[in-house]
Protein backbone atom coordinates (compact mmCIF):
# COMPACT_ATOMS: atom_id res chain seq x y z
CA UNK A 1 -72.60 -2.59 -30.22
CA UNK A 2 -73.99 -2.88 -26.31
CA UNK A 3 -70.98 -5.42 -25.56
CA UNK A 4 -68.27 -2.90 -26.90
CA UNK A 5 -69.77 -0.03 -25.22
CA UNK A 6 -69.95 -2.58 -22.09
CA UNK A 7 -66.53 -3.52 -22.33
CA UNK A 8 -65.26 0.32 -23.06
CA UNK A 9 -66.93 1.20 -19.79
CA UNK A 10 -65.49 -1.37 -17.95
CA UNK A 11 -61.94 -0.90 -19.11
CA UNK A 12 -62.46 3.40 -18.66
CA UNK A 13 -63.81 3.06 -15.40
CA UNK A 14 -61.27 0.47 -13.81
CA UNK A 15 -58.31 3.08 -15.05
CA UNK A 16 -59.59 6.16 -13.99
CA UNK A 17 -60.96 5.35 -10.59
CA UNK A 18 -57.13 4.31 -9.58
CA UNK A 19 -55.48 6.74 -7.34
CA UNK A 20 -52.31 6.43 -9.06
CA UNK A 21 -54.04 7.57 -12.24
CA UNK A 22 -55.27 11.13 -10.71
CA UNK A 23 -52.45 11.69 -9.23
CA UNK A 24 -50.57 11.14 -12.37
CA UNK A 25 -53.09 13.16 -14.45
CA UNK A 26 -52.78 16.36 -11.69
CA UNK A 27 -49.45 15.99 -10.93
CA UNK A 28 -47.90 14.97 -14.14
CA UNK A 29 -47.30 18.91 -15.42
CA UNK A 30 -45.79 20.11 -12.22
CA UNK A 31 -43.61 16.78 -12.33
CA UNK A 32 -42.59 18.08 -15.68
CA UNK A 33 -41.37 21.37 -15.02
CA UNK A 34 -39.73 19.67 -12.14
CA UNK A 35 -38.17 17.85 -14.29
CA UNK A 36 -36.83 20.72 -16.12
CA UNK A 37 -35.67 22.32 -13.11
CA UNK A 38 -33.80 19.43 -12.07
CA UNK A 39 -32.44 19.46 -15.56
CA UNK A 40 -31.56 22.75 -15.61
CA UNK A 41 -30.18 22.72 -12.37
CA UNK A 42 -28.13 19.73 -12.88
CA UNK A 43 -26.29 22.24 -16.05
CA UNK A 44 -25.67 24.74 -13.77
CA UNK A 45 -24.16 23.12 -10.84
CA UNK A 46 -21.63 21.19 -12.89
CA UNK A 47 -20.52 24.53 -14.28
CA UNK A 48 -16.84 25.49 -13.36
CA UNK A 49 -15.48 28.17 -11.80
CA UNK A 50 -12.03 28.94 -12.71
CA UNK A 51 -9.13 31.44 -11.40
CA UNK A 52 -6.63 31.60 -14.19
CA UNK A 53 -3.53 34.36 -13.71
CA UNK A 54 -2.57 36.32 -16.76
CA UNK A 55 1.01 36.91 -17.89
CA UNK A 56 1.09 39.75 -20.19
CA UNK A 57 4.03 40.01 -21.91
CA UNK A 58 2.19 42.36 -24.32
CA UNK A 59 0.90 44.71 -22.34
CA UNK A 60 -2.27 44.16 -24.72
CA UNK A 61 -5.13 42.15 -22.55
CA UNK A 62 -4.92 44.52 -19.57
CA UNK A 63 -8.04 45.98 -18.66
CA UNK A 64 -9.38 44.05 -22.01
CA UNK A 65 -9.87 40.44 -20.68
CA UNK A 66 -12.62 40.64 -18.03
CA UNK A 67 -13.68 37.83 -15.63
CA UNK A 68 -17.29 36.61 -15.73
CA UNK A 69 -19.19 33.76 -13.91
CA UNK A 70 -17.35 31.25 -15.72
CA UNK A 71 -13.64 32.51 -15.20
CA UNK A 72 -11.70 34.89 -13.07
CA UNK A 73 -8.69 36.51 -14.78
CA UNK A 74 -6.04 37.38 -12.44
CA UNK A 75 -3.45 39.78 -13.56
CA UNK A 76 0.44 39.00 -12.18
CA UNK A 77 3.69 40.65 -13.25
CA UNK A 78 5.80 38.97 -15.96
CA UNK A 79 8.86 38.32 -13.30
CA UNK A 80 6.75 35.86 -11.35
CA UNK A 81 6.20 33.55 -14.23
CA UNK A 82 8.89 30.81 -13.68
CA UNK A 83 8.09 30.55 -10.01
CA UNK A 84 4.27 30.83 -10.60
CA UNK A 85 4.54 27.73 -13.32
CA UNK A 86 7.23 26.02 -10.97
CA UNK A 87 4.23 26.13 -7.98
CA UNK A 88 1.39 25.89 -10.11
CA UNK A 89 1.21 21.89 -9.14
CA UNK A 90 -0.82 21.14 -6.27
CA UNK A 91 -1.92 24.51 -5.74
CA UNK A 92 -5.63 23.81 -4.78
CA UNK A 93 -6.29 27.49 -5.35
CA UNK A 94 -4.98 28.62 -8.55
CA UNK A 95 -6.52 26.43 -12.01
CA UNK A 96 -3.88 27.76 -14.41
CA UNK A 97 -1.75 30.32 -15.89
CA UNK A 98 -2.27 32.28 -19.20
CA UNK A 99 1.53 33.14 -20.93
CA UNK A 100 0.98 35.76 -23.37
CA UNK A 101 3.87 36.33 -25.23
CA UNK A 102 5.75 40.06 -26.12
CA UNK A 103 4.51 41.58 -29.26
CA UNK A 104 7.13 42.22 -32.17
CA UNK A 105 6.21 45.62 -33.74
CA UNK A 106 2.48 44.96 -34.51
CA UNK A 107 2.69 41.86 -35.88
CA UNK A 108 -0.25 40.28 -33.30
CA UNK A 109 0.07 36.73 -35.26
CA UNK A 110 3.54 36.13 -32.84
CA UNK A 111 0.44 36.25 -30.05
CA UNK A 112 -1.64 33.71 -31.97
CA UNK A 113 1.13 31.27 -32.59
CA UNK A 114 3.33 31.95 -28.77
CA UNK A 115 0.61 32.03 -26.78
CA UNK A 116 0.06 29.23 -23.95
CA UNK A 117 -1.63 27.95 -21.06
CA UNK A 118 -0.45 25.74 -18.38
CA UNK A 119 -2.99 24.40 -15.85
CA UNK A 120 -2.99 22.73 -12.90
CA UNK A 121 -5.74 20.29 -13.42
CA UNK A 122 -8.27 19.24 -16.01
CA UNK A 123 -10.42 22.20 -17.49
CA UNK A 124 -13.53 22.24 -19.45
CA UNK A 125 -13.74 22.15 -23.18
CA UNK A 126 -16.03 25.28 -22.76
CA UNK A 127 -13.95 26.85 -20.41
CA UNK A 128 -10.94 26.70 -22.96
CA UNK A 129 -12.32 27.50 -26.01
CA UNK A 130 -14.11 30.74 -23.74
CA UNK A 131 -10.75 31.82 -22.93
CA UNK A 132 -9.72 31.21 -26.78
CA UNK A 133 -12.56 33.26 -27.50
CA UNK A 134 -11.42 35.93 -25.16
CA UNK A 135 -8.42 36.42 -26.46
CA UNK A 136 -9.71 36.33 -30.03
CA UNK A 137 -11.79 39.55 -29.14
CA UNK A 138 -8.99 41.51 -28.40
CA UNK A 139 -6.71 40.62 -31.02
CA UNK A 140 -9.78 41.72 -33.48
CA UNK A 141 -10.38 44.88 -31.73
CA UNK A 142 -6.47 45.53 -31.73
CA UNK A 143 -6.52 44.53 -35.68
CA UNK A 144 -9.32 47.02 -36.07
CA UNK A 145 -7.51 50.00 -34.18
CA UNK A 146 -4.39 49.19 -36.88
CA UNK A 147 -6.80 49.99 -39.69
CA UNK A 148 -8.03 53.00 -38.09
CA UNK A 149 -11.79 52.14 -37.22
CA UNK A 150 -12.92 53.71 -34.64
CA UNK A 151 -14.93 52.27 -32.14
CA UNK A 152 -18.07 53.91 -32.63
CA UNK A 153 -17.78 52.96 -36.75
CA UNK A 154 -17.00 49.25 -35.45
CA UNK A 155 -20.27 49.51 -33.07
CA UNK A 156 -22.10 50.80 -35.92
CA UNK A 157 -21.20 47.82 -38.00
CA UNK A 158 -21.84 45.03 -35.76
CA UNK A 159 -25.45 46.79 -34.94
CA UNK A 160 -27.96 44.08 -35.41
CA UNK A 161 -30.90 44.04 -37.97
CA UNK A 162 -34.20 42.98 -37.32
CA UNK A 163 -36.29 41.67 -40.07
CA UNK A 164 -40.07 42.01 -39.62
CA UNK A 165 -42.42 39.22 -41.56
CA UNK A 166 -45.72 39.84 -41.84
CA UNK A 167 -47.45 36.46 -42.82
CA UNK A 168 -50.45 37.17 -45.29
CA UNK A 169 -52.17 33.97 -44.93
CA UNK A 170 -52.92 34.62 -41.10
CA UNK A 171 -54.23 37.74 -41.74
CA UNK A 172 -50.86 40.21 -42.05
CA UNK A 173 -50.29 38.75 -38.39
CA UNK A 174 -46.44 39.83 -37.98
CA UNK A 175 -44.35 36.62 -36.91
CA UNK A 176 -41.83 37.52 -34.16
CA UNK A 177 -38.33 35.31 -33.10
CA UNK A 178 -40.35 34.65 -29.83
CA UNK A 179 -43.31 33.94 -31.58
CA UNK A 180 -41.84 31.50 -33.61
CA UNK A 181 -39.55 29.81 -30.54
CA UNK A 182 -42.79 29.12 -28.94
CA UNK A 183 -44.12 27.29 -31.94
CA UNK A 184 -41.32 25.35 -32.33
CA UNK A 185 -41.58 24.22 -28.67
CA UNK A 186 -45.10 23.24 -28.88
CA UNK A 187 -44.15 21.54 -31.89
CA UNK A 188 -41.51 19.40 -30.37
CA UNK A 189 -44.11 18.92 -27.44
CA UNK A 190 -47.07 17.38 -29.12
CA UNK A 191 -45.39 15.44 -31.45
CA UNK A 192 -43.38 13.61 -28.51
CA UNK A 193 -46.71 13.27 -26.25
CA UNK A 194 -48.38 11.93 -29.27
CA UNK A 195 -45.48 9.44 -29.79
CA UNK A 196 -45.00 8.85 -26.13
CA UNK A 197 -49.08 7.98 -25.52
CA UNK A 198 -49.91 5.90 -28.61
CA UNK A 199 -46.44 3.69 -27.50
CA UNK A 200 -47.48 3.32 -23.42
CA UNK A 201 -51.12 2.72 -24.26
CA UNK A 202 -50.51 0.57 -27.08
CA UNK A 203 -48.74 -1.83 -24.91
CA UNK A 204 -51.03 -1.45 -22.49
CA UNK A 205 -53.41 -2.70 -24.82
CA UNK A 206 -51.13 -5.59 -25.77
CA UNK A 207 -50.23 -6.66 -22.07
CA UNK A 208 -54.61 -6.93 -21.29
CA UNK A 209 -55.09 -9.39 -23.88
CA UNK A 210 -51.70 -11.16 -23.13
CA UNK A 211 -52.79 -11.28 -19.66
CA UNK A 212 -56.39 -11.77 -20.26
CA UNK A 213 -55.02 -14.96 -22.76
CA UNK A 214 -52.09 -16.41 -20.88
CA UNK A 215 -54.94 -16.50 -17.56
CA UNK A 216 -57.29 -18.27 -20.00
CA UNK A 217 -60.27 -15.67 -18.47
CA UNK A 218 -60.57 -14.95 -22.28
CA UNK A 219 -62.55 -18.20 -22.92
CA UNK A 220 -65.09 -17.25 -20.11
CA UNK A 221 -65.54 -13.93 -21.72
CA UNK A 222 -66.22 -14.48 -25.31
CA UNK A 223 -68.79 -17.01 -24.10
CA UNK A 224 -70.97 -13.66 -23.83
CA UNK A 225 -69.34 -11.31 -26.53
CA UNK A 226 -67.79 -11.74 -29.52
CA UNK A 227 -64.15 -11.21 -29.82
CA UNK A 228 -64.16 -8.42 -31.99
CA UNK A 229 -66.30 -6.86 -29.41
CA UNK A 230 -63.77 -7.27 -27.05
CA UNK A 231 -60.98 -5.74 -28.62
CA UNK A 232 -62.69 -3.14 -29.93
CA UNK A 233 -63.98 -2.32 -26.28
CA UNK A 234 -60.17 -2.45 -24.51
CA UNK A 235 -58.86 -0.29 -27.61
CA UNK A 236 -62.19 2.21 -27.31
CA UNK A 237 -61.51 1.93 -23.01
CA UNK A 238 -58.07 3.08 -22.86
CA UNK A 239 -58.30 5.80 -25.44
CA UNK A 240 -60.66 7.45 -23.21
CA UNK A 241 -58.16 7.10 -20.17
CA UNK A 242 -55.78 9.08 -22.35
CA UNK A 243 -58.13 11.64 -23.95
CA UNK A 244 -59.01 12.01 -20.17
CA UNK A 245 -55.31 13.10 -19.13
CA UNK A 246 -55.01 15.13 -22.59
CA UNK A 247 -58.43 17.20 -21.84
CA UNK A 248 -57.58 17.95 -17.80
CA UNK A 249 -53.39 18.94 -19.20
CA UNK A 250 -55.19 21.39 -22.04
CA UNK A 251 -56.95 22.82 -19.20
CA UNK A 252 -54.29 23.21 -16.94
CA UNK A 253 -51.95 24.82 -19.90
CA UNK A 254 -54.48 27.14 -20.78
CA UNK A 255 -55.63 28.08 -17.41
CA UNK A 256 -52.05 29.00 -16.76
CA UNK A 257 -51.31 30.93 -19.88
CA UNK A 258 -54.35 33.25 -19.22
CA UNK A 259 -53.26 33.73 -15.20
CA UNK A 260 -49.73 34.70 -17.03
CA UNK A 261 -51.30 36.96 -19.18
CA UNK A 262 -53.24 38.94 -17.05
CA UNK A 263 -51.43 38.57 -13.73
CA UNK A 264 -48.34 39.83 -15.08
CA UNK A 265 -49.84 42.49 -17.13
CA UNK A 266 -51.78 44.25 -14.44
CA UNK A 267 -48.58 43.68 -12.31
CA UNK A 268 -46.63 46.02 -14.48
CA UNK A 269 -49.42 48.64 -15.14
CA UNK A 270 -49.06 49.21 -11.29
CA UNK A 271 -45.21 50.03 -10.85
CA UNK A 272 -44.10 53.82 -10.93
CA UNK A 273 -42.09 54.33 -14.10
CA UNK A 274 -39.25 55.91 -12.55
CA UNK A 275 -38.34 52.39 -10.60
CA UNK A 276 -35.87 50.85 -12.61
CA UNK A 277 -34.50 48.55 -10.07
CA UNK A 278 -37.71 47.00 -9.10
CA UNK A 279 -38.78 47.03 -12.88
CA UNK A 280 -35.47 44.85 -13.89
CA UNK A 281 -36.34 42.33 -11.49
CA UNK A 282 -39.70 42.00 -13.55
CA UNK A 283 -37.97 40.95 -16.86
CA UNK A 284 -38.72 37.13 -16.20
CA UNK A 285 -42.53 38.33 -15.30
CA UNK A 286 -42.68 40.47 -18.82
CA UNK A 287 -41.09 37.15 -20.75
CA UNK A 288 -43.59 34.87 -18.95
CA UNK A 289 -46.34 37.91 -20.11
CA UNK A 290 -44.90 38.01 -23.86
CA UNK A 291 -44.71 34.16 -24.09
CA UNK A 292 -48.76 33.52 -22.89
CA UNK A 293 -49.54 36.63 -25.10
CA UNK A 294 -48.45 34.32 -28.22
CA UNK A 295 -49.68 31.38 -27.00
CA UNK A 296 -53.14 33.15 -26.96
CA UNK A 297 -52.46 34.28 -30.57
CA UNK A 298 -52.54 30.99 -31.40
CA UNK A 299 -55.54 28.94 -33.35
CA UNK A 300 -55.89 27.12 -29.82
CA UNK A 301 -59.15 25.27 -31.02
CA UNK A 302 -57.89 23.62 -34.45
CA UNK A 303 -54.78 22.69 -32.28
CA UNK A 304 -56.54 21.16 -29.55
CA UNK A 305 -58.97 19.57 -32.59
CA UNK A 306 -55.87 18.56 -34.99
CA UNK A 307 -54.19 17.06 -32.07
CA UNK A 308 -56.99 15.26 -30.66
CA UNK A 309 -58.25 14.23 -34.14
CA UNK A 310 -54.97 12.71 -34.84
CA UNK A 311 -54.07 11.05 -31.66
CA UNK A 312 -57.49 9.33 -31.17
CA UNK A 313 -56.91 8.15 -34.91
CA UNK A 314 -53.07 6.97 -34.40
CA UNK A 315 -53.90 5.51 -31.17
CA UNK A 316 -56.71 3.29 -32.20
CA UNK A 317 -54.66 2.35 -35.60
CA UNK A 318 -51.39 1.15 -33.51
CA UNK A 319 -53.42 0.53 -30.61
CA UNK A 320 -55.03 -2.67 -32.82
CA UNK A 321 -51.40 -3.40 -34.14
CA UNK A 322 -50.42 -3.83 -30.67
CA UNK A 323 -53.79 -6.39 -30.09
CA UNK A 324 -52.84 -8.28 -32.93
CA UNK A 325 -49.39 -8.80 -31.48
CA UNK A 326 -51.39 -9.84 -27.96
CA UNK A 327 -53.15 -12.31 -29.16
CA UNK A 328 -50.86 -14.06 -31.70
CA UNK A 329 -48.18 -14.62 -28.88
CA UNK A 330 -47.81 -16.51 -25.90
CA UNK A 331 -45.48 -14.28 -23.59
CA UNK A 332 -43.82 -10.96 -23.87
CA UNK A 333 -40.38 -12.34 -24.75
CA UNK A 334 -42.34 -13.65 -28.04
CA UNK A 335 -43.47 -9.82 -28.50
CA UNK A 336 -40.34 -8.48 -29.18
CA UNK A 337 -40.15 -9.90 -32.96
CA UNK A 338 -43.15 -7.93 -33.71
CA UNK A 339 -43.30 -5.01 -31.84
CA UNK A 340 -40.83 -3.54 -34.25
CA UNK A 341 -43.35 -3.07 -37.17
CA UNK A 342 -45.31 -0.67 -34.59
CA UNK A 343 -42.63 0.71 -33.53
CA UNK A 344 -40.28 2.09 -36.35
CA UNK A 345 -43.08 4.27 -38.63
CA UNK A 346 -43.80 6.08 -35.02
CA UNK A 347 -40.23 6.28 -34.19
CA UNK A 348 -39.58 7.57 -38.01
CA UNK A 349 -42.57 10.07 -38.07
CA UNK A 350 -41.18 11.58 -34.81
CA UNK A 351 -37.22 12.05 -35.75
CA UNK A 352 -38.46 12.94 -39.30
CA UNK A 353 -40.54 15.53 -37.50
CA UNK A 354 -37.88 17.26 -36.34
CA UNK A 355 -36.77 18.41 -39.88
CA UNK A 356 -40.60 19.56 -39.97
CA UNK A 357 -39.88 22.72 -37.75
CA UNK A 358 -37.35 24.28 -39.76
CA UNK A 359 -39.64 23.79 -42.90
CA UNK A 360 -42.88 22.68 -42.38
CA UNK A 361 -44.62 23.49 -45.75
CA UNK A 362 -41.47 21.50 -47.18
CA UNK A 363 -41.78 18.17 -49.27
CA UNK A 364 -40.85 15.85 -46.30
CA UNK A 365 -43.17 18.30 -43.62
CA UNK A 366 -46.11 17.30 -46.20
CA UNK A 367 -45.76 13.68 -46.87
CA UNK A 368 -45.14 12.94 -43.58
CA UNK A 369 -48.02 14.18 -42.31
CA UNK A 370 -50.20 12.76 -45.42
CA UNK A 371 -48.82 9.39 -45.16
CA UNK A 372 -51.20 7.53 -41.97
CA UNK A 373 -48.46 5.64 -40.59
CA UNK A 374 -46.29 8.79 -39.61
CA UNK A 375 -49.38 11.45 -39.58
CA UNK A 376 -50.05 10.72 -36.23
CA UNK A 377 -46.72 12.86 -34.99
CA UNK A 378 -45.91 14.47 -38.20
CA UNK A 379 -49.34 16.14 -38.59
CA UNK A 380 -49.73 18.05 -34.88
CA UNK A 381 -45.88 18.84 -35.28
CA UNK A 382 -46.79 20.79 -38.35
CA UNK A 383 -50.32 22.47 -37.23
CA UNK A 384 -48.89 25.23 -34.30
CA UNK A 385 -46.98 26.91 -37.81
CA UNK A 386 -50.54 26.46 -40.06
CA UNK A 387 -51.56 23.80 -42.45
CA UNK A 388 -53.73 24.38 -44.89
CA UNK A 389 -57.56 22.64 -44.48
CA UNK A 390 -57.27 20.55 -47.51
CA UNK A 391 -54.44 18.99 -45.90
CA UNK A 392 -55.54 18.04 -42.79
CA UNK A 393 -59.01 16.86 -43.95
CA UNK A 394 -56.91 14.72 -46.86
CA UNK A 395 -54.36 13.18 -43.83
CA UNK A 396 -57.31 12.91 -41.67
CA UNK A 397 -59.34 10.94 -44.63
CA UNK A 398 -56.59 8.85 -45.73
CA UNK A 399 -55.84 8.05 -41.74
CA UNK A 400 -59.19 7.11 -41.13
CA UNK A 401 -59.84 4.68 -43.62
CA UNK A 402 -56.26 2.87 -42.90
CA UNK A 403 -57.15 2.63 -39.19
CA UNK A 404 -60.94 1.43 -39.83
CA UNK A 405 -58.78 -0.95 -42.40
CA UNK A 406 -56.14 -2.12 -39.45
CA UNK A 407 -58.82 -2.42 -37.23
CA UNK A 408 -60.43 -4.83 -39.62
CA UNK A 409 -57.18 -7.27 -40.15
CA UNK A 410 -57.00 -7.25 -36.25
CA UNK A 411 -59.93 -8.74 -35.30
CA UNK A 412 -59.21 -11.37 -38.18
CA UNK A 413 -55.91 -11.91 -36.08
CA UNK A 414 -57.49 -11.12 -32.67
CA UNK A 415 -60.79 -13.60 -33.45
CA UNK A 416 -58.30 -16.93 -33.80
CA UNK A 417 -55.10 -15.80 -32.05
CA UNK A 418 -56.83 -15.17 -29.08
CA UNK A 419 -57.87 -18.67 -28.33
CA UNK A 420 -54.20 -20.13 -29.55
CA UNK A 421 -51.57 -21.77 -26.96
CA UNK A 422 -48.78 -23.07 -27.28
CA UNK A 423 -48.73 -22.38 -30.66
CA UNK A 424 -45.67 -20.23 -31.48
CA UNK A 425 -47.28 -17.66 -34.43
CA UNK A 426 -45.00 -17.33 -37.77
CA UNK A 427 -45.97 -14.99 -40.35
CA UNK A 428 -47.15 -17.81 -42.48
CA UNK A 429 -49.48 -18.44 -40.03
CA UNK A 430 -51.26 -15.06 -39.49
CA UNK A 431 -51.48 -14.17 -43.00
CA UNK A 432 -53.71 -17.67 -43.12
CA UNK A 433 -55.75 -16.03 -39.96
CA UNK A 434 -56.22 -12.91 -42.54
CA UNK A 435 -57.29 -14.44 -45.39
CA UNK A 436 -60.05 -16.94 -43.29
C-alpha cells in the first residue's frame, strides 16, 4: 500500500508542477468561451448580405416585403424589367431580381406557380428559402384578408401560450423553457468532459507504461514494487491530475455564476425606471442574471458529487483497460487493434446520451446510466434533470464492483505483459495471462 501511494505521488506531482499544466487548468475556460466566440463569429461573418430588386407586377408585396440584415429589397418599376435582367450579369452591385407576376382576379396561386428569380451570382440556401418565406407571409396574410379576418382576430390567433409545469418531486419548483435550456446544456457539457477526460487520460495512462516498457526502466522498477503496485499508482496519479483541473473549473463556474447573479442584479436595482434606452441595452445583463439565477437553483452539490463519483469510477475502470493494452503491446501502431474495445461503450454511452435529454426518465436514459460501461457519461448527463437516489447508488454499486473487477484482470495482464518483448499479444494469449 506505501509503494502505490509512492508511486501516486510521484506520478501527481510530476503533472501538476508543469507549467503547461496550470496554464491549461486556468486558462482552459476562457480558451473555451474563446472558442465559442470564434465559433460564433466565424457564423456571422460568412453571413450574406444581399440587394435583390423587386418587380411587382401585382402590386401586392409593396410596403409588405421588408429588408432585414440578411436581404435588402429594392423596389423598381415593372418597365425596367427586360433591361434590368438584360444588365443583371456582371453587375457587382445588384445580387438578383425578384419577377412577381400580375394577379388574375384573386386567384394568388398564378403568384405561387409565375413567380421567379434571376440572380447574378450564387446565393445562399438560407437566403432563398428566406425570400420564399417572405413571400409566403404575404400571400397568407392576403388569403386571410379574402376570408375576411381581420388583423387583430389573426393576431389574436397566432398569440402564443405558455404552459407552466410545476414539478412535484422538487418540491412544486416551477420548470421554466430557460430553466430547462440550461439543463440541457450542462447536460451536453458533462457528459462530453466526462467522455473527453477518461479518453486523454486513459491514453495517457497507456503511453507511461508503453514508454516505461519499450525503455525497459520497467525492470529496474519492479525490482522494488510489485507490478500491481505500479499500475495501480500511475492509474491512482493521473486521476488526481484530472480531479485537480475538475475541482479549480467547478470553482471558477461557480464563482462566476454568483458574480452574475449579484453583479447584475444590483446593477438593475440602480437604474431610474423611466430609462428605457439605457435599460434595453441591459437585456444581455438580465439573461446573464436569469441564467446564474437557475444555475443556483440547481442541486449543485449532488452534481458536483454524481459527477465526480462517476468520473473517478469510469476513469479508473477504462483507465486499467487502457494499462492492459500498454503492457500487452510493443508500440502504438500495435494499440490500435485494441483500443477499440475502450473506445466504442464510451463513444456509445455519449451519442446514446444525447437521446437522454429529451427523456431522461425514459427506458434507454435508465439503462444507460445503470449499465457500468456507459454510466460513466450516461449517468451525469441524466443528474442536472434529477435521478432518483436508488438509482444512482444502484449505477454507482454495480460500477464499482465492475471497475474493482477490471482492475483485477489488469494487473493479471499488466503483471506478465509488462515484462513481454517482442512478443506480438493475440487474444489467445492474454486470456492465458487471465486465467494464471
Amino acid at each position: 500500500m506505501n509503494n502505490i501511494f509512492l508511486i501516486t505521488k510521484r506520478e501527481f506531482l510530476t503533472q501538476v508542477k508543469k507549467k503547461s499544466f496550470i496554464i491549461l487548468t486556468l486558462l482552459a475556460p476562457l480558451m473555451i468561451i474563446a472558442f465559442g466566440a470564434v465559433i460564433g463569429f466565424m457564423f456571422k461573418a460568412n453571413e450574406s448580405h444581399n440587394i435583390i430588386e423587386v418587380v411587382d407586377n401585382s402590386g401586392l408585396f409593396r410596403g409588405q416585403l421588408k429588408s432585414d440584415e440578411k436581404i435588402n429589397y429594392v423596389f423598381i418599376p415593372a418597365v425596367e424589367e427586360l433591361s434590368k435582367v438584360k444588365n443583371l450579369k456582371g453587375n457587382e452591385n445588384l445580387d438578383g431580381i425578384l419577377i412577381l407576376p400580375a394577379l388574375s382576379g384573386n386567384d394568388l396561386d398564378n403568384i405561387e406557380k409565375g413567380s421567379r428569380l434571376v440572380v447574378n451570382t450564387k446565393i445562399g440556401f438560407d437566403t432563398k428559402q428566406q425570400i420564399i418565406s417572405d413571400i409566403t407571409n404575404v400571400i397568407k396574410k392576403e388569403k386571410i384578408k379574402q376570408l375576411g379576418i381581420q388583423q387583430a382576430q389573426l393576431e389574436n390567433l397566432d398569440k402564443s401560450f405558455t404552459l407552466k409545469t410545476i414539478n412535484v418531486s422538487e418540491d412544486n419548483k416551477e420548470d421554466s423553457d430557460l430553466a430547462f435550456g440550461i439543463k440541457s446544456a450542462m447536460s451536453m457539457i458533462l457528459m462530453y468532459v466526462t467522455f473527453m477526460f477518461i479518453l486523454i487520460y486513459g491514453v495517457r495512462v497507456m503511453r507511461s507504461v508503453l514508454e516505461e516498457k519499450n525503455n525497459r526502466v520497467v525492470e529496474i522498477i519492479i525490482s522494488s514494487v510489485k507490478p500491481f503496485e505500479l499500475m495501480m499508482g500511475k492509474i491512482l496519479g493521473v486521476t488526481l491530475v484530472a480531479l485537480t483541473q475538475f475541482i479549480v473549473w467547478i470553482t471558477m463556474s461557480v464563482a462566476g455564476a454568483l458574480i452574475l447573479n449579484t453583479g447584475f442584479s444590483s446593477l438593475q436595482k440602480n437604474i431610474p425606471g423611466g430609462n428605457e434606452e439605457l435599460m434595453s441595452k441591459l437585456d444581455i445583463g438580465q439573461m446573464a442574471t436569469q441564467i446564474s439565477h437557475s444555475l443556483l437553483e440547481m442541486n449543485f452539490p449532488l452534481i458536483i458529487f454524481v459527477f465526480i463519483i462517476f468520473f473517478l469510477l469510469g476513469y479508473m475502470f477504462y483507465s486499467s483497460v487502457y494499462a492492459a493494452i500498454g503492457s500487452a503491446v510493443d508500440n502504438e501502431t500495435e494499440t490500435q487493434q485494441f483500443t477499440l474495445f475502450a473506445i466504442l461503450p464510451l463513444t456509445l454511452g455519449m451519442y446514446g446520451s444525447i437521446s437522454v435529454i429529451n427523456n431522461p426518465d425514459g427506458p434507454v436514459g435508465f439503462w444507460m446510466s445503470i449499465i457500468p460501461f456507459t454510466s460513466p457519461v450516461a449517468m451525469v448527463a441524466r443528474i442536472p434533470f434529477g435521478v432518483p437516489a436508488w438509482q444512482i447508488a444502484l449505477s454507482i454499486a454495480l460500477l464499482a464492483g465492475t471497475t474493482f473487477f477490471m482492475i483485477f484482470l489488469a494487473g493479471k495482464i499488466y503483471r506478465v505483459g509488462i515484462l513481454m518483448y517482442g512478443n506480438k499479444a493475440t487474444m489467445k494469449e492474454i486470456w492465458k495471462w487471465i486465467r494464471s
